[in-house]
Protein backbone atom coordinates (compact mmCIF):
# COMPACT_ATOMS: atom_id res chain seq x y z
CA UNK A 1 116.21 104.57 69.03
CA UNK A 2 114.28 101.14 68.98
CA UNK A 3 110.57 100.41 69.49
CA UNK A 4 110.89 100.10 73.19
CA UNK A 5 112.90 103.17 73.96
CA UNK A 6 110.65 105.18 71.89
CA UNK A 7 107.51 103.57 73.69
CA UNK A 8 109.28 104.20 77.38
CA UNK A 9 109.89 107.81 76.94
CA UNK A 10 106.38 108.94 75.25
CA UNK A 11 104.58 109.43 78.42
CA UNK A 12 104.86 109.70 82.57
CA UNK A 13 106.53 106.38 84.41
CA UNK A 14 106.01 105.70 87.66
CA UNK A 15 108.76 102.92 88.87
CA UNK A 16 108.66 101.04 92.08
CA UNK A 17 110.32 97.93 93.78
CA UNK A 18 108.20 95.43 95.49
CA UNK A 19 109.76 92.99 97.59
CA UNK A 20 108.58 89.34 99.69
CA UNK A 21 109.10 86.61 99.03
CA UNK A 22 108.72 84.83 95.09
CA UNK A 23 108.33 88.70 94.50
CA UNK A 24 109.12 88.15 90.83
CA UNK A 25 106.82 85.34 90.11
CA UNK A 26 103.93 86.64 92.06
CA UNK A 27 103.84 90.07 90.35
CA UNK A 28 104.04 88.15 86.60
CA UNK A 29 101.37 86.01 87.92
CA UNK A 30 99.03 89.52 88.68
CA UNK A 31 100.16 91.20 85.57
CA UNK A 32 99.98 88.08 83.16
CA UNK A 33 102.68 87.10 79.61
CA UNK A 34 104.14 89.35 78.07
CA UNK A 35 102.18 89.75 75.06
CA UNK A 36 98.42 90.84 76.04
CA UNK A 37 96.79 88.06 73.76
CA UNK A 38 98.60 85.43 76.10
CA UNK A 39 97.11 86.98 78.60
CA UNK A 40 94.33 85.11 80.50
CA UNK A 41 91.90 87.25 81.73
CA UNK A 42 92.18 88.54 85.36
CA UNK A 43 95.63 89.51 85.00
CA UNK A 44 96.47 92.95 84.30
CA UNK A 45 97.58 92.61 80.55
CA UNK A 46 94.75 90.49 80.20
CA UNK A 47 92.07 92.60 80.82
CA UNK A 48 93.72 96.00 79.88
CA UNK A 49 95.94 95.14 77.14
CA UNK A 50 94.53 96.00 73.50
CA UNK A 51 97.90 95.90 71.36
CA UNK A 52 98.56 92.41 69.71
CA UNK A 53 102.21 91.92 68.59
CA UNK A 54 101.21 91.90 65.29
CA UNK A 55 99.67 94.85 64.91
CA UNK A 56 102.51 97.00 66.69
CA UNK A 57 104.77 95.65 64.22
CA UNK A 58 102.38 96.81 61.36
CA UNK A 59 102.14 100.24 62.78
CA UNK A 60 105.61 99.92 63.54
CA UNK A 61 105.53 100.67 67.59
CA UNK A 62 106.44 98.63 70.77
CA UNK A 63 103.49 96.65 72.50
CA UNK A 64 102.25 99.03 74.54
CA UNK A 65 101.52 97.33 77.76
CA UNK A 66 99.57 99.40 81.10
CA UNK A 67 102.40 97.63 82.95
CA UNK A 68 106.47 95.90 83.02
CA UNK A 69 107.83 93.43 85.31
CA UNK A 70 111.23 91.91 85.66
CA UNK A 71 110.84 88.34 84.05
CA UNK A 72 113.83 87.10 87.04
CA UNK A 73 115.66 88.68 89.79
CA UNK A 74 118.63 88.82 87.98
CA UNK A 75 116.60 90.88 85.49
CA UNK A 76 114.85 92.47 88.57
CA UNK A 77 118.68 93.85 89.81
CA UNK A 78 119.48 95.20 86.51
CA UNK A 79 116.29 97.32 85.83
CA UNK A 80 116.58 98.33 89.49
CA UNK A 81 119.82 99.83 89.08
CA UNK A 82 119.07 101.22 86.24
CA UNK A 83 115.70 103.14 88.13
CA UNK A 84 117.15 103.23 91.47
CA UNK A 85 121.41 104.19 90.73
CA UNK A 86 122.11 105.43 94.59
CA UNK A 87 119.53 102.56 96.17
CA UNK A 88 122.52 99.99 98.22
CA UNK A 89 120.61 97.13 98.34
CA UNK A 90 119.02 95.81 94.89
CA UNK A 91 118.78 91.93 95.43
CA UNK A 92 115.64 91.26 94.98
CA UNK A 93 114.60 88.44 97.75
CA UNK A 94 113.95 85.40 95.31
């Protein structure tokens, strides 16, 4: 099982779908990069993250972030099949 995996099934997830429009880009803009160090502060990752990408590969565990968001809606309708299987309608509106 990679890093990920491992990280994803360790505790309690709570999944949702948020929809509008630029959906995608507007919740990366309130959650901030990927990796919490390239996170400016007043984003989500930014002000909660505490895992560099350096040191989870040292200790040899994911980045844990507080938070995940689909980088694209194409991204966005895999991971919401993959949370939501019986939901009809998964494109997401941008």
């Amino acid at each position: 099982m990679e890093l990920t995996e491992r990280y994803m099934i360790s505790g309690p997830v709570m999944a949702c779908r948020l929809r509008g429009a630029e959906a995608v880009r507007n919740c990366r803009r309130l959650i901030g990069p990927t990796m919490p160090i390239e996170a400016p502060p007043g984003t989500i990752r930014g002000d909660f993250g505490h895992v560099s990408e350096e040191a989870s590969m040292t200790a040899g565990v994911a980045v844990m972030n507080l938070v995940h968001a689909s980088g694209s809606p194409n991204e966005a309708r895999y991971e919401l099949s993959l949370w939501f299987p019986t939901h009809i309608d998964r494109s997401p509106r941008d």
